[in-house]
PDB file of N, CA and C in Angstrom:
ATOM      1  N   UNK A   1       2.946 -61.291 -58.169  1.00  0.00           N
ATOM      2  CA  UNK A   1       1.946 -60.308 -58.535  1.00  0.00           C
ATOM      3  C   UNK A   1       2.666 -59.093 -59.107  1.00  0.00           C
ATOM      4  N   UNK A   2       2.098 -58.605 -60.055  1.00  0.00           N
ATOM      5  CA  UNK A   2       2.616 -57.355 -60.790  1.00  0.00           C
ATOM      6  C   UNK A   2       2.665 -56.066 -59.686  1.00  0.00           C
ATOM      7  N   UNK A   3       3.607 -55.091 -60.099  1.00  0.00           N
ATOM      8  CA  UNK A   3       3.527 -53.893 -59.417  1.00  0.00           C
ATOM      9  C   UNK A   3       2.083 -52.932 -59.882  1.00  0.00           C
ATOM     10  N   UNK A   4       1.252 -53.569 -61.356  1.00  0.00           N
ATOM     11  CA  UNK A   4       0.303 -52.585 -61.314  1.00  0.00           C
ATOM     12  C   UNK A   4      -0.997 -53.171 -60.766  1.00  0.00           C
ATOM     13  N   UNK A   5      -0.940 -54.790 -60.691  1.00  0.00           N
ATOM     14  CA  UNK A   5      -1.837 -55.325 -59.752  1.00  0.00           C
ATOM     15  C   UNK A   5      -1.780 -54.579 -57.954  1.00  0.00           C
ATOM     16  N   UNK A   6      -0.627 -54.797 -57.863  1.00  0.00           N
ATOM     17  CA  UNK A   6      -0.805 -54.417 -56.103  1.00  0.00           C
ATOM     18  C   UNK A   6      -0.985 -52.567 -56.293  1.00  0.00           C
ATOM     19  N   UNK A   7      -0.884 -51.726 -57.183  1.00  0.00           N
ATOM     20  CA  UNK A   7      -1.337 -50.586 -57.285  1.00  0.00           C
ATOM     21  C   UNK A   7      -2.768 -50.565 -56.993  1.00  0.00           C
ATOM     22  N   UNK A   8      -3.375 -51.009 -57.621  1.00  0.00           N
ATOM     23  CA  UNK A   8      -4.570 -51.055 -58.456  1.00  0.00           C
ATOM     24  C   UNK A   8      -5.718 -51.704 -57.048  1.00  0.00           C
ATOM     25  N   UNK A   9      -4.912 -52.898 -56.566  1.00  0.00           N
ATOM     26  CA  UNK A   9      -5.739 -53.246 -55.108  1.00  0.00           C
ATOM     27  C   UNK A   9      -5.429 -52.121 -54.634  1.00  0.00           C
ATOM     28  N   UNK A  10      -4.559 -51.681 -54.138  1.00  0.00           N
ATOM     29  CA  UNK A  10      -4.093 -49.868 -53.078  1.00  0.00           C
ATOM     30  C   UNK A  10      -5.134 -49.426 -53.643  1.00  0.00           C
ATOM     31  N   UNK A  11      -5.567 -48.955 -54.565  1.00  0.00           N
ATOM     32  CA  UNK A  11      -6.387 -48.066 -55.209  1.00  0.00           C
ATOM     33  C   UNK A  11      -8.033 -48.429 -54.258  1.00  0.00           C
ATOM     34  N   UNK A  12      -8.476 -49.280 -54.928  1.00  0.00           N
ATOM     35  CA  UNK A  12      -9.732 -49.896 -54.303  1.00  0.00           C
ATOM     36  C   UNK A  12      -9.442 -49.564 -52.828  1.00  0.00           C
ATOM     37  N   UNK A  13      -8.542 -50.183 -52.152  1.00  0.00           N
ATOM     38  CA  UNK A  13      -8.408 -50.649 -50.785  1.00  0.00           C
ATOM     39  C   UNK A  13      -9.180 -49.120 -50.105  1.00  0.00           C
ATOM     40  N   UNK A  14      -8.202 -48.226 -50.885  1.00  0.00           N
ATOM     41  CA  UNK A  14      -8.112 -47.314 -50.247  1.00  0.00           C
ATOM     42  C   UNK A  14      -9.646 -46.434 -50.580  1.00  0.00           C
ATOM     43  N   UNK A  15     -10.421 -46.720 -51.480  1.00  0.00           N
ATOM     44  CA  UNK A  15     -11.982 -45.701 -52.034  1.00  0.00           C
ATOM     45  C   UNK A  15     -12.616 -47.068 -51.687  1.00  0.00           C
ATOM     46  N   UNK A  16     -12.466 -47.552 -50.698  1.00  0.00           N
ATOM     47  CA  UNK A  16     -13.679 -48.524 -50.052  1.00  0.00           C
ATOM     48  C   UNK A  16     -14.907 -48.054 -49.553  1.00  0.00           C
ATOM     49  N   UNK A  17     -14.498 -47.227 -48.394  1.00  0.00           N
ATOM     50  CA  UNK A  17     -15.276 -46.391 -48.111  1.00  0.00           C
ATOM     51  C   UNK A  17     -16.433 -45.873 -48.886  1.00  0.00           C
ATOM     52  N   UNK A  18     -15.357 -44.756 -50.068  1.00  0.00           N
ATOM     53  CA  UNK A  18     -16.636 -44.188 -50.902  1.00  0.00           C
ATOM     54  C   UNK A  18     -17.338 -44.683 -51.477  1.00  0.00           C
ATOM     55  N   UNK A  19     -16.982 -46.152 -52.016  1.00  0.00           N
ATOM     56  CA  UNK A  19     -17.672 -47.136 -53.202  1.00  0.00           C
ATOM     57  C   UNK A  19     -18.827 -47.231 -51.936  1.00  0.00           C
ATOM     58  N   UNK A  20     -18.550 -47.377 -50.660  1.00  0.00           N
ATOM     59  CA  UNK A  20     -19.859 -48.116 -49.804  1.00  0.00           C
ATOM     60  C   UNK A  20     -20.662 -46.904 -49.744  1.00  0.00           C
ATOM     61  N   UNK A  21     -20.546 -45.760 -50.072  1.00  0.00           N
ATOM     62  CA  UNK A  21     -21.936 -44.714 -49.251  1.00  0.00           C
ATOM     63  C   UNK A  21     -22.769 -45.107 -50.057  1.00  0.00           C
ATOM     64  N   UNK A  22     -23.389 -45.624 -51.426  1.00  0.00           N
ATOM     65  CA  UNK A  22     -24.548 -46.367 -51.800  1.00  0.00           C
ATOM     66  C   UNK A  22     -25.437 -46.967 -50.690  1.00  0.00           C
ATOM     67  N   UNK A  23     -24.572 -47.839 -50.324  1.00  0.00           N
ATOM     68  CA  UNK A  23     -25.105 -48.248 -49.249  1.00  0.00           C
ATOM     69  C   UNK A  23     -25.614 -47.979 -47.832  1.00  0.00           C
ATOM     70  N   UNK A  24     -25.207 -46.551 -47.874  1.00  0.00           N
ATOM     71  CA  UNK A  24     -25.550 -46.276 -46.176  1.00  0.00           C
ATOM     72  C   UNK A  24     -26.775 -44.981 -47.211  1.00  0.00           C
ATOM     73  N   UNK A  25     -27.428 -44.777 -47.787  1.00  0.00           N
ATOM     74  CA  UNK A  25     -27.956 -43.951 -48.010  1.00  0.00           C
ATOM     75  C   UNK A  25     -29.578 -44.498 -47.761  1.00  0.00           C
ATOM     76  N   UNK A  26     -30.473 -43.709 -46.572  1.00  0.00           N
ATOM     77  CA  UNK A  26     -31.328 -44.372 -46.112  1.00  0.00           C
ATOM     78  C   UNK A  26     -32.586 -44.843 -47.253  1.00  0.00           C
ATOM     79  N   UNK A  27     -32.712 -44.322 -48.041  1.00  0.00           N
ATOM     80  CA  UNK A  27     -33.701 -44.442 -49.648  1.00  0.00           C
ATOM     81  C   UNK A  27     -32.939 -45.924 -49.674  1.00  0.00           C
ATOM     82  N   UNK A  28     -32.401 -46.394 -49.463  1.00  0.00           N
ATOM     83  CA  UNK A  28     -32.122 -47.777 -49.904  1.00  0.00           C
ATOM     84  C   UNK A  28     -32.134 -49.044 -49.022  1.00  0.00           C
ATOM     85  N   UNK A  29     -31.890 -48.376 -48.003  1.00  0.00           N
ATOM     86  CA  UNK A  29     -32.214 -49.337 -47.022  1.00  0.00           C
ATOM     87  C   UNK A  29     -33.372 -50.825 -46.566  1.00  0.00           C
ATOM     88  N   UNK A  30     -34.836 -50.085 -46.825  1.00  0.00           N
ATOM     89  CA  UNK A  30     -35.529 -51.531 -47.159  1.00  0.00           C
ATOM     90  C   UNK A  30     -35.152 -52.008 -47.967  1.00  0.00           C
ATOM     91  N   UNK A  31     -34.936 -51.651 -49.083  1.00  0.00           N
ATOM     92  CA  UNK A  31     -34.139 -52.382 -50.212  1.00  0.00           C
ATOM     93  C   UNK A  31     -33.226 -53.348 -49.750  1.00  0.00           C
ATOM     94  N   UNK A  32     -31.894 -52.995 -49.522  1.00  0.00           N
ATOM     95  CA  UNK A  32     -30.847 -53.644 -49.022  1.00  0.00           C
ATOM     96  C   UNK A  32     -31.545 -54.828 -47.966  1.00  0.00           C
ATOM     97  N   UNK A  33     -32.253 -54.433 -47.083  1.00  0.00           N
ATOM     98  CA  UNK A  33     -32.352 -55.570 -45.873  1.00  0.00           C
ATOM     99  C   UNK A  33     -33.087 -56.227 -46.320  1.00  0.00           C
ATOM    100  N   UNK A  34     -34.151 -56.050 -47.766  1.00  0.00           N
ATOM    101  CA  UNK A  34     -34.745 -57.109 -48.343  1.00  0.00           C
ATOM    102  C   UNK A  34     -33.910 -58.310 -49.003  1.00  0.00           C
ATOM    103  N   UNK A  35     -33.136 -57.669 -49.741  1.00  0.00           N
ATOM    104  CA  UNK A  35     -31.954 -58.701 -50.317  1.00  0.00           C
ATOM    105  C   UNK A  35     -31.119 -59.456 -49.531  1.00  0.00           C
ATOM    106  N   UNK A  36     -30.780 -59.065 -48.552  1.00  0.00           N
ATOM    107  CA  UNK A  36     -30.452 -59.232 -47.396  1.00  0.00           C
ATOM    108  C   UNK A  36     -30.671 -60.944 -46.441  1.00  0.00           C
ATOM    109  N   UNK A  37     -32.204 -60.635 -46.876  1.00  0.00           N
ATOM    110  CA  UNK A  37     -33.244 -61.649 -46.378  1.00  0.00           C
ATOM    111  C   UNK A  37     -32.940 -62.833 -47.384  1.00  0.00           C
ATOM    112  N   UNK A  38     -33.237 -62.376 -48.793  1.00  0.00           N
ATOM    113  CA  UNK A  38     -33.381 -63.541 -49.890  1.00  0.00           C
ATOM    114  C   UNK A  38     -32.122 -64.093 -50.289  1.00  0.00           C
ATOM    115  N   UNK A  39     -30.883 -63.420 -50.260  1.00  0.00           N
ATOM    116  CA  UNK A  39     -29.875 -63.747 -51.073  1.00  0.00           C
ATOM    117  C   UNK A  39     -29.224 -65.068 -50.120  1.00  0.00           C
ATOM    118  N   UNK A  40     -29.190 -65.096 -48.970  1.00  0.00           N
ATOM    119  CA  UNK A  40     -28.175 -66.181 -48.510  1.00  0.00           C
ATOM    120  C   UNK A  40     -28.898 -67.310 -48.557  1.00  0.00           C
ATOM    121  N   UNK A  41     -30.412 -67.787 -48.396  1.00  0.00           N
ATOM    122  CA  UNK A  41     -30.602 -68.719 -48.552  1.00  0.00           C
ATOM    123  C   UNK A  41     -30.562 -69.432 -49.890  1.00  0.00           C
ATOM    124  N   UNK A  42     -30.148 -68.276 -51.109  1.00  0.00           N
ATOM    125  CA  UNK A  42     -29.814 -69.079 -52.400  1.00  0.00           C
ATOM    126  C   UNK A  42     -28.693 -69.991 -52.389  1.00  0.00           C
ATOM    127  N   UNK A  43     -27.848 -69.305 -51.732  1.00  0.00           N
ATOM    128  CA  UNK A  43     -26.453 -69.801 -51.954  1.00  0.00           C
ATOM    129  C   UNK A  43     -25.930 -70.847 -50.615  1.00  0.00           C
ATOM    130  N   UNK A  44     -26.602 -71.219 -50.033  1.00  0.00           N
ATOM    131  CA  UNK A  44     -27.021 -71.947 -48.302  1.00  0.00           C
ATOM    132  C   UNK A  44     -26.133 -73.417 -49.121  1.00  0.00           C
ATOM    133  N   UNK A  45     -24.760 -73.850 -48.659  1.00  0.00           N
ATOM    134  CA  UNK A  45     -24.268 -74.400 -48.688  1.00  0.00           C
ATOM    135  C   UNK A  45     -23.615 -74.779 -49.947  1.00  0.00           C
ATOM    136  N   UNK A  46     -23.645 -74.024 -50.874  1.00  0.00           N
ATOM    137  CA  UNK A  46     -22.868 -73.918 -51.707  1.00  0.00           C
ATOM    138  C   UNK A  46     -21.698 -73.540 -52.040  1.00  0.00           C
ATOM    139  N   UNK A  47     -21.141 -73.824 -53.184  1.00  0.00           N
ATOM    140  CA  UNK A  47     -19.946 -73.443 -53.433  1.00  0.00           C
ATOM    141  C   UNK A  47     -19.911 -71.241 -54.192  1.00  0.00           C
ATOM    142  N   UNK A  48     -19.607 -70.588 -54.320  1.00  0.00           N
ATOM    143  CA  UNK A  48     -19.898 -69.341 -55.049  1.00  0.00           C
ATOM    144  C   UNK A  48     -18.975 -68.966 -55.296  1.00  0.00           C
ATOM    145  N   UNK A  49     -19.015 -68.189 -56.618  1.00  0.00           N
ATOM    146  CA  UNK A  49     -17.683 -67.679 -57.599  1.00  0.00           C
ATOM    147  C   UNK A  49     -18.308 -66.185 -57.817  1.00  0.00           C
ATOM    148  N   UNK A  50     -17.944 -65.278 -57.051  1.00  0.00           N
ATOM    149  CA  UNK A  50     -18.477 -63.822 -56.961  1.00  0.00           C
ATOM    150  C   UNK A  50     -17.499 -63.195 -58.121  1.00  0.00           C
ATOM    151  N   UNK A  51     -18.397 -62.600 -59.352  1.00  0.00           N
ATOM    152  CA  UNK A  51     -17.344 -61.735 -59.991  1.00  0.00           C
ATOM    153  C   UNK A  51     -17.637 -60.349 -59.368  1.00  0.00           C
ATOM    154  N   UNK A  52     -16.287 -60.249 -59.434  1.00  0.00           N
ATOM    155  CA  UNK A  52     -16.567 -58.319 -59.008  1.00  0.00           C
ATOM    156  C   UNK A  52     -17.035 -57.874 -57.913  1.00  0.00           C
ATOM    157  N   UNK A  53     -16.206 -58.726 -56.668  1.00  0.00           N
ATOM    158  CA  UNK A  53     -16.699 -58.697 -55.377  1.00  0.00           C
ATOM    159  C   UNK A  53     -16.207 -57.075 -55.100  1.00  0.00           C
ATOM    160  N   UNK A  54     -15.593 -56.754 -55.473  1.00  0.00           N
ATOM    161  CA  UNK A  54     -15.377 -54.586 -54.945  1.00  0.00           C
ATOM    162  C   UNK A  54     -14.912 -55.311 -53.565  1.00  0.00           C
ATOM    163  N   UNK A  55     -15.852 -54.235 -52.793  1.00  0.00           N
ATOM    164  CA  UNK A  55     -15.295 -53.659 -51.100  1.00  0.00           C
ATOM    165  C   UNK A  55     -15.794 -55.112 -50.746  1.00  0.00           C
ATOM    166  N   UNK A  56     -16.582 -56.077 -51.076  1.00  0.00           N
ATOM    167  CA  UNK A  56     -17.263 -57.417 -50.428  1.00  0.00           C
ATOM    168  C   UNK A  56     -18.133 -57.194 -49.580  1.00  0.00           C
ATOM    169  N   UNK A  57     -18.621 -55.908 -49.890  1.00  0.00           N
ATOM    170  CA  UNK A  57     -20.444 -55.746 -49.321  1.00  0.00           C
ATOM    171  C   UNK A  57     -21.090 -56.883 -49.400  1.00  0.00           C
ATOM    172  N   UNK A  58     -21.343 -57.667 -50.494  1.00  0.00           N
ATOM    173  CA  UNK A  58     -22.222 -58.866 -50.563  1.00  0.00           C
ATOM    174  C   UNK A  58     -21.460 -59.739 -50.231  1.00  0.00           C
ATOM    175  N   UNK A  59     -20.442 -59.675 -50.888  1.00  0.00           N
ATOM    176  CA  UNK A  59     -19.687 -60.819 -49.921  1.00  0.00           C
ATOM    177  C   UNK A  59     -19.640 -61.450 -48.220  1.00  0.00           C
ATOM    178  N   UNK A  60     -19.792 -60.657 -47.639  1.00  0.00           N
ATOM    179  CA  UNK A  60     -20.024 -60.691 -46.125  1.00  0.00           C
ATOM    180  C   UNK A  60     -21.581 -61.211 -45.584  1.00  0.00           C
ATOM    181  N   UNK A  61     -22.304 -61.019 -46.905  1.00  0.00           N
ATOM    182  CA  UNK A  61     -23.729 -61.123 -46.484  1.00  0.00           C
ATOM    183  C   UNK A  61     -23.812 -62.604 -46.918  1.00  0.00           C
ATOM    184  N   UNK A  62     -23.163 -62.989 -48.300  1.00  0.00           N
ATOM    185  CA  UNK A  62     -23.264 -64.450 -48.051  1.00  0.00           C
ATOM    186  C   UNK A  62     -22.086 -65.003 -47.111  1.00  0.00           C
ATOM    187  N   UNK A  63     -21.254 -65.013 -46.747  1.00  0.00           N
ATOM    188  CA  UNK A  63     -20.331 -65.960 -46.341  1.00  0.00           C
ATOM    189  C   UNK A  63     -20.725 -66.793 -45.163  1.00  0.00           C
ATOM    190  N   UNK A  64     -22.087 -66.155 -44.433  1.00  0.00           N
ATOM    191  CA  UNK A  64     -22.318 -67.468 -43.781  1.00  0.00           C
ATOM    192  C   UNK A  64     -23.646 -68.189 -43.814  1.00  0.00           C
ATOM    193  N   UNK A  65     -23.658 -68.354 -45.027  1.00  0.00           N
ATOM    194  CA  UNK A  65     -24.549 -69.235 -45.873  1.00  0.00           C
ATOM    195  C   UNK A  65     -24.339 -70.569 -46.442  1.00  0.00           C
ATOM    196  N   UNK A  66     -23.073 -69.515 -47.487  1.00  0.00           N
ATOM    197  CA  UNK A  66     -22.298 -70.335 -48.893  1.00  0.00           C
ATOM    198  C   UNK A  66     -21.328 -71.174 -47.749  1.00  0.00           C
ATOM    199  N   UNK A  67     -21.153 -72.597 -49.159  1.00  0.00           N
ATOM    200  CA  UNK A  67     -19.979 -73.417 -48.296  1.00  0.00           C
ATOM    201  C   UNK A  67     -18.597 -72.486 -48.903  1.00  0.00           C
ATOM    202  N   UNK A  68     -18.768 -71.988 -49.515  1.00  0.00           N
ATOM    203  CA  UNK A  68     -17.195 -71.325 -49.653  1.00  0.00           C
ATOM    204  C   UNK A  68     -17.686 -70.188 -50.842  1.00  0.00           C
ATOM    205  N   UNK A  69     -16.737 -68.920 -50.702  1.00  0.00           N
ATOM    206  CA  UNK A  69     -16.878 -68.379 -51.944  1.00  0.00           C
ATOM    207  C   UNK A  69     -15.276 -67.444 -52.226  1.00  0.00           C
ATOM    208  N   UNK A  70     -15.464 -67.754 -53.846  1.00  0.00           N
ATOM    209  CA  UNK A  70     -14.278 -67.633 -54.461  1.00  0.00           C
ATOM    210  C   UNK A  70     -14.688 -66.324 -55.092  1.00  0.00           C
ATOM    211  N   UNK A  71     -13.163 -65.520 -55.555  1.00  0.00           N
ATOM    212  CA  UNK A  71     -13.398 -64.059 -56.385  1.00  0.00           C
ATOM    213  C   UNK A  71     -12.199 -64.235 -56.994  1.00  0.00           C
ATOM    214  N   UNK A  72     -12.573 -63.459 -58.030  1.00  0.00           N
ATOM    215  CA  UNK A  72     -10.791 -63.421 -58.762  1.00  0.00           C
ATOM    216  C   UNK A  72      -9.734 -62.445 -58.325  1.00  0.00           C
ATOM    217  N   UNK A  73      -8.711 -62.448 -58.071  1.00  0.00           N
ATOM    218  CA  UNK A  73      -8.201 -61.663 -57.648  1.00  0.00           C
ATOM    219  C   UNK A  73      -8.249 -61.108 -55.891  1.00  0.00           C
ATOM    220  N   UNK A  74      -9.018 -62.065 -55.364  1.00  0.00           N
ATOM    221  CA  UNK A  74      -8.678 -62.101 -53.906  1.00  0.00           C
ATOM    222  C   UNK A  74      -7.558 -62.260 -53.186  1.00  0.00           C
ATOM    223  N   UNK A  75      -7.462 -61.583 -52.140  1.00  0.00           N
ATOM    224  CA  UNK A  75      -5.759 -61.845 -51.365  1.00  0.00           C
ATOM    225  C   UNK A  75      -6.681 -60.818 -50.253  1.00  0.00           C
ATOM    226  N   UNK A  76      -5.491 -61.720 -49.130  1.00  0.00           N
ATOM    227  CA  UNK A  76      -5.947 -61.217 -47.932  1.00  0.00           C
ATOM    228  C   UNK A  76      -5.832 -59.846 -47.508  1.00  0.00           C
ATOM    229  N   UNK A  77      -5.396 -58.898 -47.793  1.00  0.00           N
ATOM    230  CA  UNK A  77      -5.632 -57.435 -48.028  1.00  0.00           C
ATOM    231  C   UNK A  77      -6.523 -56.410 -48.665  1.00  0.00           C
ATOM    232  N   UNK A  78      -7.512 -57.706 -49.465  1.00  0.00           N
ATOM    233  CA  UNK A  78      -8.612 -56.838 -49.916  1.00  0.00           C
ATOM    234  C   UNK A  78      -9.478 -56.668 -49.250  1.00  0.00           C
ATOM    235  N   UNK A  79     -10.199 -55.384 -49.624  1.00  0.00           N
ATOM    236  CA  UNK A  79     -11.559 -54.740 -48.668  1.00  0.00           C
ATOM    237  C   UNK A  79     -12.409 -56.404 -48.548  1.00  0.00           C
ATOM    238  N   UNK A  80     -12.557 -57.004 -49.798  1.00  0.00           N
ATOM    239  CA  UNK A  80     -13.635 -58.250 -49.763  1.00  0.00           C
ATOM    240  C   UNK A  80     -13.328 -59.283 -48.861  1.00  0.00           C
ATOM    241  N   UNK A  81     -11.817 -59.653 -49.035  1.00  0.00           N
ATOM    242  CA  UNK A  81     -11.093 -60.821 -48.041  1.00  0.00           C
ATOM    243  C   UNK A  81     -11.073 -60.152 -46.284  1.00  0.00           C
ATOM    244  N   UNK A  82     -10.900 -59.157 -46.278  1.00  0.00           N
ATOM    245  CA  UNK A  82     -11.876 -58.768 -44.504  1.00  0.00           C
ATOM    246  C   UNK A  82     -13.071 -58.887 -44.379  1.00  0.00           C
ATOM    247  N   UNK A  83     -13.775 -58.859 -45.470  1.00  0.00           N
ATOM    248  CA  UNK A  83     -15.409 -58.574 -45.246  1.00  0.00           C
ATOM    249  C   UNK A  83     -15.438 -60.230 -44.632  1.00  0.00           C
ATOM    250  N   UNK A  84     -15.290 -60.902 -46.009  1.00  0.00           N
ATOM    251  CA  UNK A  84     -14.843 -62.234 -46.093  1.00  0.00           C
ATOM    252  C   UNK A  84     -15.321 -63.192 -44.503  1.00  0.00           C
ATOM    253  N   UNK A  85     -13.613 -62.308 -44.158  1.00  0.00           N
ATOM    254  CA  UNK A  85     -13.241 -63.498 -43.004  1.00  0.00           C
ATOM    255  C   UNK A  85     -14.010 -63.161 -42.075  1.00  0.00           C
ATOM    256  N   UNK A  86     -14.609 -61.850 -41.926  1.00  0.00           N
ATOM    257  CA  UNK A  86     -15.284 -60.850 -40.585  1.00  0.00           C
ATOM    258  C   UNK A  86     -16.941 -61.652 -41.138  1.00  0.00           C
ATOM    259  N   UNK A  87     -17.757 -61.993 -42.068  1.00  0.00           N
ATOM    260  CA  UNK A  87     -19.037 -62.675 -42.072  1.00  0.00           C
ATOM    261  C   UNK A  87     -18.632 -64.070 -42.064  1.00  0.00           C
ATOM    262  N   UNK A  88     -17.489 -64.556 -42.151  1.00  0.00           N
ATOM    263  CA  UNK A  88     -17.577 -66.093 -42.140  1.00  0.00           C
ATOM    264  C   UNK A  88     -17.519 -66.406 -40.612  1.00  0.00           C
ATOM    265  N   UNK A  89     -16.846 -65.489 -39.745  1.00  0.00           N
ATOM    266  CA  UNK A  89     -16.588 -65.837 -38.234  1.00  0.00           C
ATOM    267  C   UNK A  89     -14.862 -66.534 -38.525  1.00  0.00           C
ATOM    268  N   UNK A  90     -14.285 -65.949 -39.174  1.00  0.00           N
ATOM    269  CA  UNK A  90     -12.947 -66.642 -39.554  1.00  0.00           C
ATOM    270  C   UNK A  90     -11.860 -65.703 -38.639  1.00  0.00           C
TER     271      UNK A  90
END
């Protein structure tokens, strides 16, 4: 892996947090727990190729649905590959 790849994850790793306050902002909330509801039974034993998994907010919401899901640029140090392993029960 390049030195500006593993920068560049540091980067993310580290504004995880901020990328998530979208999400904790209560105006969104039915929202979120609606999707919430619908999205995993799409992907309910499937295979999934998430582009642009970020922090793996959604990622975590499918992983225990999907039979597996792939991102580019995953490695076990990303915000997504914890989300990952923490909704799969891994």
């Amino acid at each position: 892996m390049s030195d500006s790849a593993c920068s560049l994850g540091d980067y993310y790793a580290e504004r995880a947090y901020e990328y998530d306050e979208v999400y904790r902002k209560p105006e969104r909330q039915a929202d979120l727990a609606r999707l919430k509801q619908l999205l995993p039974p799409l992907v309910a034993d499937k295979r999934v190729l998430e582009i642009a998994a970020g922090t793996g907010y959604w990622t975590q919401v499918l992983a225990w649905a999907a039979a597996s899901i792939t991102w580019p640029g995953s490695r076990p140090s990303s915000p997504a590959w914890r989300r990952y392993a923490s909704g799969a029960g891994l």
